[in-house]
Protein backbone atom coordinates (compact mmCIF):
# COMPACT_ATOMS: atom_id res chain seq x y z
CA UNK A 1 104.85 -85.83 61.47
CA UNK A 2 103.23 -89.06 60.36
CA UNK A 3 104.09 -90.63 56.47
CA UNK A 4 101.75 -92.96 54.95
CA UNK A 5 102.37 -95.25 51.92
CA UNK A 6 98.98 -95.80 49.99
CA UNK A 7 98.74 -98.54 47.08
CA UNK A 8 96.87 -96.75 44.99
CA UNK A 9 95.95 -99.56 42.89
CA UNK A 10 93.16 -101.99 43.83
CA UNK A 11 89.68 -101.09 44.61
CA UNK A 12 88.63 -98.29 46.25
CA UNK A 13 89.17 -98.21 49.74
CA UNK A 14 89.58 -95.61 52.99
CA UNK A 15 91.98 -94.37 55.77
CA UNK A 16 90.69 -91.65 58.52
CA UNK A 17 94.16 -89.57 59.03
CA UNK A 18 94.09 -87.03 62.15
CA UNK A 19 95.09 -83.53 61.77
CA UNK A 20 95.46 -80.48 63.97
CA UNK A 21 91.64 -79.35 62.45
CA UNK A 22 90.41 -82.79 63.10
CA UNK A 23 89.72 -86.22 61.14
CA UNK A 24 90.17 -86.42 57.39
CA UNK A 25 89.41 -89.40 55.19
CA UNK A 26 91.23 -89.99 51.92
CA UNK A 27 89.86 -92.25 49.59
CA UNK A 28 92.20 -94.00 47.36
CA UNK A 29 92.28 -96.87 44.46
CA UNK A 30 91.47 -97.40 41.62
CA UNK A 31 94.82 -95.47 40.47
CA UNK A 32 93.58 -92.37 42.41
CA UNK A 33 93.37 -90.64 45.72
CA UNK A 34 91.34 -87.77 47.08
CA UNK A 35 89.89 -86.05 50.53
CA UNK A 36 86.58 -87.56 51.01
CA UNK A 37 84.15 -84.37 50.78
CA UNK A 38 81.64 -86.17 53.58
CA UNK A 39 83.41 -84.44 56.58
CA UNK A 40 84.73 -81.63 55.59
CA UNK A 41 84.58 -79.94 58.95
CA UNK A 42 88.82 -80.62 59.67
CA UNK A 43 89.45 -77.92 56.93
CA UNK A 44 88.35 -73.84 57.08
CA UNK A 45 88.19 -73.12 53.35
CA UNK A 46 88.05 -76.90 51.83
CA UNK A 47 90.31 -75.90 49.40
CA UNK A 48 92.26 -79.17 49.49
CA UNK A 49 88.43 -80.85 49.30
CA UNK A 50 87.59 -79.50 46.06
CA UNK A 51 91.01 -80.62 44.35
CA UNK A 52 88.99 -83.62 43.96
CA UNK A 53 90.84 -86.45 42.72
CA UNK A 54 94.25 -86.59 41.91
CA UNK A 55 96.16 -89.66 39.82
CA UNK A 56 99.09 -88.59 37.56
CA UNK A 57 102.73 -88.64 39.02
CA UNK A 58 103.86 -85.34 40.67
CA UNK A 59 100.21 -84.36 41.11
CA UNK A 60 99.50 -82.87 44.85
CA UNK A 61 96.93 -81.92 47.37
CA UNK A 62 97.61 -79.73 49.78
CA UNK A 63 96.28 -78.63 53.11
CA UNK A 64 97.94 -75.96 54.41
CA UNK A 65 96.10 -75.15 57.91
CA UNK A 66 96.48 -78.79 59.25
CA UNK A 67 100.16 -79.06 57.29
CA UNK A 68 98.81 -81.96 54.87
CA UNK A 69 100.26 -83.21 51.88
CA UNK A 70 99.16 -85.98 49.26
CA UNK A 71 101.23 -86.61 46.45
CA UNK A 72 100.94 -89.18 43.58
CA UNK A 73 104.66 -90.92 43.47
CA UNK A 74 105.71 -92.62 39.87
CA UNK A 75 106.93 -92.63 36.85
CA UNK A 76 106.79 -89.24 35.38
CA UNK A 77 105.26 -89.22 31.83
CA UNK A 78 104.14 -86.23 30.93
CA UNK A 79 105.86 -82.62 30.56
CA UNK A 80 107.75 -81.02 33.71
CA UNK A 81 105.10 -78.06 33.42
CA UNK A 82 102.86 -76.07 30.64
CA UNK A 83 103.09 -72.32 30.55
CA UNK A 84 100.54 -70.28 28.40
């Protein structure tokens, strides 16, 4: 299991990350990260592709057939959840 530390702030930039499907590329900064939708072909259902970006504290993608994870660490500022 590999950890990475991205600075989300700055400009934007990219890192290519492999996973059991294949090669994913986040894009991150700017205050935000995401899974680049250009090669989506590493993920079955792109679910963790359509999240889009992400950029509040707490706030996660996840990829659950190559065992990915992407979470926005920070302050929290905002509510613990929202139920309706």
């Amino acid at each position: 299991m590999a950890v990475h530390r991205l600075d989300l702030n700055g400009p934007l930039n990219q890192k290519t990350v492999n996973l059991t499907g294949g090669q994913a590329v986040l894009e991150y900064g700017e205050g935000m990260i995401r899974i680049s939708p250009d090669k989506p072909d590493f993920c079955p259902q792109r679910i963790c592709i359509r999240m889009g970006w992400i950029s509040r504290p707490g706030q996660t993608i996840v990829c659950v057939p190559n065992r990915m994870v992407i979470t926005v660490l920070g302050p929290e500022t905002g509510p613990d959840s929202i139920v309706r």
